[in-house]
N, C-alpha and C. Protein backbone atom coordinates (compact mmCIF):
# COMPACT_ATOMS: atom_id res chain seq x y z
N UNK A 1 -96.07 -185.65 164.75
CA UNK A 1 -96.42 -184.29 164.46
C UNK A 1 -96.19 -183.43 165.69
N UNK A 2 -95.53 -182.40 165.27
CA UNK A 2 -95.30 -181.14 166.47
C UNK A 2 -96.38 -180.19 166.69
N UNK A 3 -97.13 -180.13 167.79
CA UNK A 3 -97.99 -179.26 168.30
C UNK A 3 -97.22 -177.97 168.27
N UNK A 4 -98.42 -176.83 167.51
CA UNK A 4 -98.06 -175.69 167.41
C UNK A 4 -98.96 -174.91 168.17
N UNK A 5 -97.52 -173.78 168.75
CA UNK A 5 -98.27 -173.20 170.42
C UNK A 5 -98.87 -172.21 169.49
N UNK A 6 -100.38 -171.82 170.01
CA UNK A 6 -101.07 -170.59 169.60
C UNK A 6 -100.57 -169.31 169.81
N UNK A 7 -99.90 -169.31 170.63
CA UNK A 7 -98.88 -168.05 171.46
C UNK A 7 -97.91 -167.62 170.15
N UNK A 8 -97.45 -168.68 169.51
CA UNK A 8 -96.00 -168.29 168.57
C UNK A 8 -97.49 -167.53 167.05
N UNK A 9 -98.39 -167.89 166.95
CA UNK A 9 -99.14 -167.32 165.73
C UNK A 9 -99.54 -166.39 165.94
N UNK A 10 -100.19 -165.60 167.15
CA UNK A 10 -100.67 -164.62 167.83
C UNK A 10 -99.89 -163.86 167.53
N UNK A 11 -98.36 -164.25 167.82
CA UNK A 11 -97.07 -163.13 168.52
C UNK A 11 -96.59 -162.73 166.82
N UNK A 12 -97.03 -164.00 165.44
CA UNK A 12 -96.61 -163.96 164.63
C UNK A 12 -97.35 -163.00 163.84
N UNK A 13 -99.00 -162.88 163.94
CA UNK A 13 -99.64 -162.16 163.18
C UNK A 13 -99.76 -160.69 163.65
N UNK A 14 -99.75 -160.40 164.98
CA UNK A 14 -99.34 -159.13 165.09
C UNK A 14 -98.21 -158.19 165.10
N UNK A 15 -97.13 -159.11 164.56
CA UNK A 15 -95.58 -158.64 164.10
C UNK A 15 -95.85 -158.21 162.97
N UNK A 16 -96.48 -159.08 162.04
CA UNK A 16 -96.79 -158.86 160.52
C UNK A 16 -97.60 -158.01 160.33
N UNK A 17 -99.01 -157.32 161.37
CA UNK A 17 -99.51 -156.17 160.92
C UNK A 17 -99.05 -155.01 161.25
N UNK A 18 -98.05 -155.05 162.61
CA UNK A 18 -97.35 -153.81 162.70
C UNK A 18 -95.98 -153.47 162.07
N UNK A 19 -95.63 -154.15 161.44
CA UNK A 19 -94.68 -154.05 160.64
C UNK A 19 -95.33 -153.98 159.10
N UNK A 20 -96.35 -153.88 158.63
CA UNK A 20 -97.07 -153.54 157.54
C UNK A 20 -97.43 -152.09 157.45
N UNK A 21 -98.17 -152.07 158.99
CA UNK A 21 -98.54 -150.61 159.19
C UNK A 21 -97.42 -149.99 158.91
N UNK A 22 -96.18 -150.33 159.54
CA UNK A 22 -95.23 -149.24 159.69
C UNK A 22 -94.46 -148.74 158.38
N UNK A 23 -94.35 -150.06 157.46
CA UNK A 23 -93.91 -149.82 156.04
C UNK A 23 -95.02 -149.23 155.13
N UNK A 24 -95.84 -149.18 155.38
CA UNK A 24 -96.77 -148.33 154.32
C UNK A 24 -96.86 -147.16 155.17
N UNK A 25 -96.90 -146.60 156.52
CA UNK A 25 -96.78 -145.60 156.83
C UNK A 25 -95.31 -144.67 156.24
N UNK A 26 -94.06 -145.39 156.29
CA UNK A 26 -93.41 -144.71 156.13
C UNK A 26 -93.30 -143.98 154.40
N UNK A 27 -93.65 -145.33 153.79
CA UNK A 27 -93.47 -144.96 152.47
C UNK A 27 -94.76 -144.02 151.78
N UNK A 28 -95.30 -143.42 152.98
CA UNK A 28 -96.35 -142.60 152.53
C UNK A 28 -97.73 -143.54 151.61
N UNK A 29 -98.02 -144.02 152.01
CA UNK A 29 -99.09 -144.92 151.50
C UNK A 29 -100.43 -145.18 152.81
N UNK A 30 -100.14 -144.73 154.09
CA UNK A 30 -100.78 -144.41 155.02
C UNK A 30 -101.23 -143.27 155.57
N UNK A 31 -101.75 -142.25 155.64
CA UNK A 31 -101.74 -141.29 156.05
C UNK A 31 -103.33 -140.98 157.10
N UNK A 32 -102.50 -140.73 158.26
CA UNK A 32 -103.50 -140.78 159.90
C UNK A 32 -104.23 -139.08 159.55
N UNK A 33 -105.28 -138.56 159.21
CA UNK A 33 -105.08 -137.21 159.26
C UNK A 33 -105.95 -136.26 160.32
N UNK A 34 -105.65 -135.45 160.66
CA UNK A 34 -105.18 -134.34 161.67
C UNK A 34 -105.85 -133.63 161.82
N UNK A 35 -106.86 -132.85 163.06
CA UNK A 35 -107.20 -131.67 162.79
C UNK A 35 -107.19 -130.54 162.37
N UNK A 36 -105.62 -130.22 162.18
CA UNK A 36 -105.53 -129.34 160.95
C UNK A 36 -105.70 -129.56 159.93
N UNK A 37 -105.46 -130.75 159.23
CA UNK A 37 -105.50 -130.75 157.76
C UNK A 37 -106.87 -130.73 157.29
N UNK A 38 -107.81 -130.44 158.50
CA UNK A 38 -108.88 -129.87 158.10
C UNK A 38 -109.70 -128.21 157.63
N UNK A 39 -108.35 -127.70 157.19
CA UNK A 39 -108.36 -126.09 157.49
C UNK A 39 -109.30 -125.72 156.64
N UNK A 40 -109.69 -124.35 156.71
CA UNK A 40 -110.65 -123.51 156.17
C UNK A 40 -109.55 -123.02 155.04
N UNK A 41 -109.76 -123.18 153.62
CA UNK A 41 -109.18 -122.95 152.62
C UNK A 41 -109.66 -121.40 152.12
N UNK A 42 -110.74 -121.10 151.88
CA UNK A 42 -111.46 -119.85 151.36
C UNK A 42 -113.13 -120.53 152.02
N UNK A 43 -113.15 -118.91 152.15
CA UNK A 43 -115.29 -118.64 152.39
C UNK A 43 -115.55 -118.21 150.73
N UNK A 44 -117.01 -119.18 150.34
CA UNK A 44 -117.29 -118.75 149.28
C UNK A 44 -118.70 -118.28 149.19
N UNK A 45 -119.65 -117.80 148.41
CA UNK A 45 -120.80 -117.03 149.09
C UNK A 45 -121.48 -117.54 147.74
N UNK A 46 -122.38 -117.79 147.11
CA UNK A 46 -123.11 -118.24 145.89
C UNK A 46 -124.44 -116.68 145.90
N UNK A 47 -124.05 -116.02 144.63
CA UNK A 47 -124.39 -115.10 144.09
C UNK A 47 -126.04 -115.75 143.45
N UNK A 48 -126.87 -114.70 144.09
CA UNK A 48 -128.22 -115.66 143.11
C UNK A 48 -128.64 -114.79 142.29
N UNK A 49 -128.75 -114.93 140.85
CA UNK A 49 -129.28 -114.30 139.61
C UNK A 49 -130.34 -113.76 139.52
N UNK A 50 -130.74 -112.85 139.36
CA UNK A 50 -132.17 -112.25 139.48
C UNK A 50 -131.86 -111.06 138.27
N UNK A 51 -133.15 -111.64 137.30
CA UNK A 51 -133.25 -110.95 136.10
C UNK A 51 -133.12 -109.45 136.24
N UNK A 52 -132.17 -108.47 135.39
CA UNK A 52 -132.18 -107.21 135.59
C UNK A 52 -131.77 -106.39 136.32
N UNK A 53 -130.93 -107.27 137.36
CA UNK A 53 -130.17 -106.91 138.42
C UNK A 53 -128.82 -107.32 137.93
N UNK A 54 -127.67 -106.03 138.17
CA UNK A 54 -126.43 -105.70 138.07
C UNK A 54 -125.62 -106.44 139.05
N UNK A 55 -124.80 -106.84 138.91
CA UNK A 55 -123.37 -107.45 139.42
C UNK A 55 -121.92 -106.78 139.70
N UNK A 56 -121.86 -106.83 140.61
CA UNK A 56 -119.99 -105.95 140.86
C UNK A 56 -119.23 -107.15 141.02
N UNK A 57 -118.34 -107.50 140.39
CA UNK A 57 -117.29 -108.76 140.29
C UNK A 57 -116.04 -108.13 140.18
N UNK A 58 -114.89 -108.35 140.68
CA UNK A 58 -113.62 -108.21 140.47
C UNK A 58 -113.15 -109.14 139.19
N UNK A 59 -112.10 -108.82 137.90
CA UNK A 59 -111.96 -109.27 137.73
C UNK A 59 -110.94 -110.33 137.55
N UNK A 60 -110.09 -110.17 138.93
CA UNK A 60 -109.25 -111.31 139.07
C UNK A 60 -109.61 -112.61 139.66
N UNK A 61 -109.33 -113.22 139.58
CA UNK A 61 -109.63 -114.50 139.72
C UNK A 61 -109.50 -115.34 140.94
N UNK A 62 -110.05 -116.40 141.39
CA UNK A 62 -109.90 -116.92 142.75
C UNK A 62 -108.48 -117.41 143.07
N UNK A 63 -108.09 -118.03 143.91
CA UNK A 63 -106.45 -118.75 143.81
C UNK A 63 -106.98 -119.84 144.00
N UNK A 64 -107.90 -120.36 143.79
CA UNK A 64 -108.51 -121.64 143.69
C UNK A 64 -109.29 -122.57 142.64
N UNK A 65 -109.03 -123.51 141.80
CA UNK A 65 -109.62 -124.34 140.69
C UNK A 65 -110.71 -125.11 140.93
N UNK A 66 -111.86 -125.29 140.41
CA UNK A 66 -112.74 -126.34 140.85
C UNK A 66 -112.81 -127.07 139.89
N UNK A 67 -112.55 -128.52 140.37
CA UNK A 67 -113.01 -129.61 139.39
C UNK A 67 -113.92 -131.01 139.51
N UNK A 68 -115.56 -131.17 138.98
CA UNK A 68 -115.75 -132.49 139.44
C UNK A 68 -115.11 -133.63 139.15
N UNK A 69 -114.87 -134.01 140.29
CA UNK A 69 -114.14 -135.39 140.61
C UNK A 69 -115.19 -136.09 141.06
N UNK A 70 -115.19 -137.77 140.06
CA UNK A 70 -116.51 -138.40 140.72
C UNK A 70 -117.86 -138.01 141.55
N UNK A 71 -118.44 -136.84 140.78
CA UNK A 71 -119.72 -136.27 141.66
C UNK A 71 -119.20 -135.34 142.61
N UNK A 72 -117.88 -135.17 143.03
CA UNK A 72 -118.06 -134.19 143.96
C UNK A 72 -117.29 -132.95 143.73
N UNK A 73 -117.41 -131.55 143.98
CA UNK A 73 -116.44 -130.30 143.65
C UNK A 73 -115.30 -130.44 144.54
N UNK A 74 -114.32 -130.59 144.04
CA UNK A 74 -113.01 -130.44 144.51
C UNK A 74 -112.17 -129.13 144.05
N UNK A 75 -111.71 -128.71 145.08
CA UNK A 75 -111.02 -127.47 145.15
C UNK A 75 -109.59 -127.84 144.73
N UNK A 76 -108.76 -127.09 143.97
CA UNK A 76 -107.06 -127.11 143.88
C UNK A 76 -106.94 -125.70 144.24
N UNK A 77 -106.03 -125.31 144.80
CA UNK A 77 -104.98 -124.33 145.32
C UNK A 77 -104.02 -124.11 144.11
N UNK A 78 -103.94 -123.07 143.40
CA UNK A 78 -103.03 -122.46 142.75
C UNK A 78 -102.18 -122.22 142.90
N UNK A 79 -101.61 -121.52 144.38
CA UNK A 79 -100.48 -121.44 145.13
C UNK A 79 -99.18 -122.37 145.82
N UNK A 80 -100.48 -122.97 146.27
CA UNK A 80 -100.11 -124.27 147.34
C UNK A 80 -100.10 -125.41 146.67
N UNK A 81 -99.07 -126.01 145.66
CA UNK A 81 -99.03 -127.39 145.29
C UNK A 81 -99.20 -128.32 145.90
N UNK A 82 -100.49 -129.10 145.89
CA UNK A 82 -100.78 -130.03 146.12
C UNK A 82 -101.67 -130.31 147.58
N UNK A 83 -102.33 -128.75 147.67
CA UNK A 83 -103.51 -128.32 148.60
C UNK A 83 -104.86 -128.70 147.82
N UNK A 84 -105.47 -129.78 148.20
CA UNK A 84 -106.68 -129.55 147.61
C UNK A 84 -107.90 -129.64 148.74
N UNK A 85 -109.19 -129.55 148.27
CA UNK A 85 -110.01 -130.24 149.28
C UNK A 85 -111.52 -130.38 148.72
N UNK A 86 -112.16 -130.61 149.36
CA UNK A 86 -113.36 -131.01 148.96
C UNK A 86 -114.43 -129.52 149.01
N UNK A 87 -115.31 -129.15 148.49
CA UNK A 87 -116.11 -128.29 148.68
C UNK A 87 -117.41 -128.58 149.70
N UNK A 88 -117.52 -128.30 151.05
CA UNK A 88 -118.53 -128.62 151.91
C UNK A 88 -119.70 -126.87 152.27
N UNK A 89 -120.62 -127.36 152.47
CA UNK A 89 -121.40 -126.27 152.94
C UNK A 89 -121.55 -125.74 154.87
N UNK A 90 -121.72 -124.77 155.43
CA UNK A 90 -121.80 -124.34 156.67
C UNK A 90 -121.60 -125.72 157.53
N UNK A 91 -122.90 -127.28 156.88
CA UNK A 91 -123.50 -128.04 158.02
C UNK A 91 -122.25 -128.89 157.37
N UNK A 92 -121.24 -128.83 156.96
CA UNK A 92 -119.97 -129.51 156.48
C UNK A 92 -120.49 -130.91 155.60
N UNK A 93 -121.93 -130.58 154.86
CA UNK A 93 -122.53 -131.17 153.67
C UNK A 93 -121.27 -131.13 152.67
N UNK A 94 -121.45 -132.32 151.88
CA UNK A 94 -120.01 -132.45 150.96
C UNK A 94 -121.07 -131.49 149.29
N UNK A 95 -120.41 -130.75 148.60
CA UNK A 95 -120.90 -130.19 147.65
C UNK A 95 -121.08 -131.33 146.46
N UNK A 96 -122.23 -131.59 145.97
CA UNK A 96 -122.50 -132.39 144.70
C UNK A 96 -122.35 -131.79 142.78
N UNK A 97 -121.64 -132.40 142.45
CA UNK A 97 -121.27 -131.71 140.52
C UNK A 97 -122.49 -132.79 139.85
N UNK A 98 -122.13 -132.34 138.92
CA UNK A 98 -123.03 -133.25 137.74
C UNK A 98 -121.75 -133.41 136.51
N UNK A 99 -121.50 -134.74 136.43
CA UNK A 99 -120.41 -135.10 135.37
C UNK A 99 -120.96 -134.94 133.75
């Protein structure tokens, strides 16, 4: 039986994860993300209802969709295909839906 150097498995298993990394990075299946892609999409302000009190609303519409996704409000961009993001508050609290 041939003794196998630990050196050749070492050298072997970290070939195989950086060459994993690098193929799922390229093929977009990795994605490292960025301090920008943390941008400020829209400020939104929550209107509180109080009986008998009047409202001024525009009536066009936001450029933005909300949809719960698994418990949470997710924003789409109307404009921007394939801008979305999560809905967070000031303390960057993630916003909760009810399905």
């Amino acid at each position: 039986m041939e003794k196998v150097n630990p050196l050749h498995l070492i050298a072997t298993a970290i070939g195989t994860l950086l060459v994993t990394v690098f193929t799922l990075s390229h093929y977009g299946y990795l994605h490292v993300s960025k301090p920008e892609d943390a941008l400020l999409l829209a400020e939104y302000t929550m209107l509180k209802t109080i009986e008998g009190e009047d409202y001024r609303l525009t009536l066009k519409p936001a450029e933005q969709t909300a949809h719960c996704i698994e418990g949470f409000l997710v924003l789409f961009d109307n404009n921007k295909q394939g801008l979305t993001g999560v809905l967070v508050d000031d303390k960057k609290r993630v916003v909760r839906c009810q399905l």
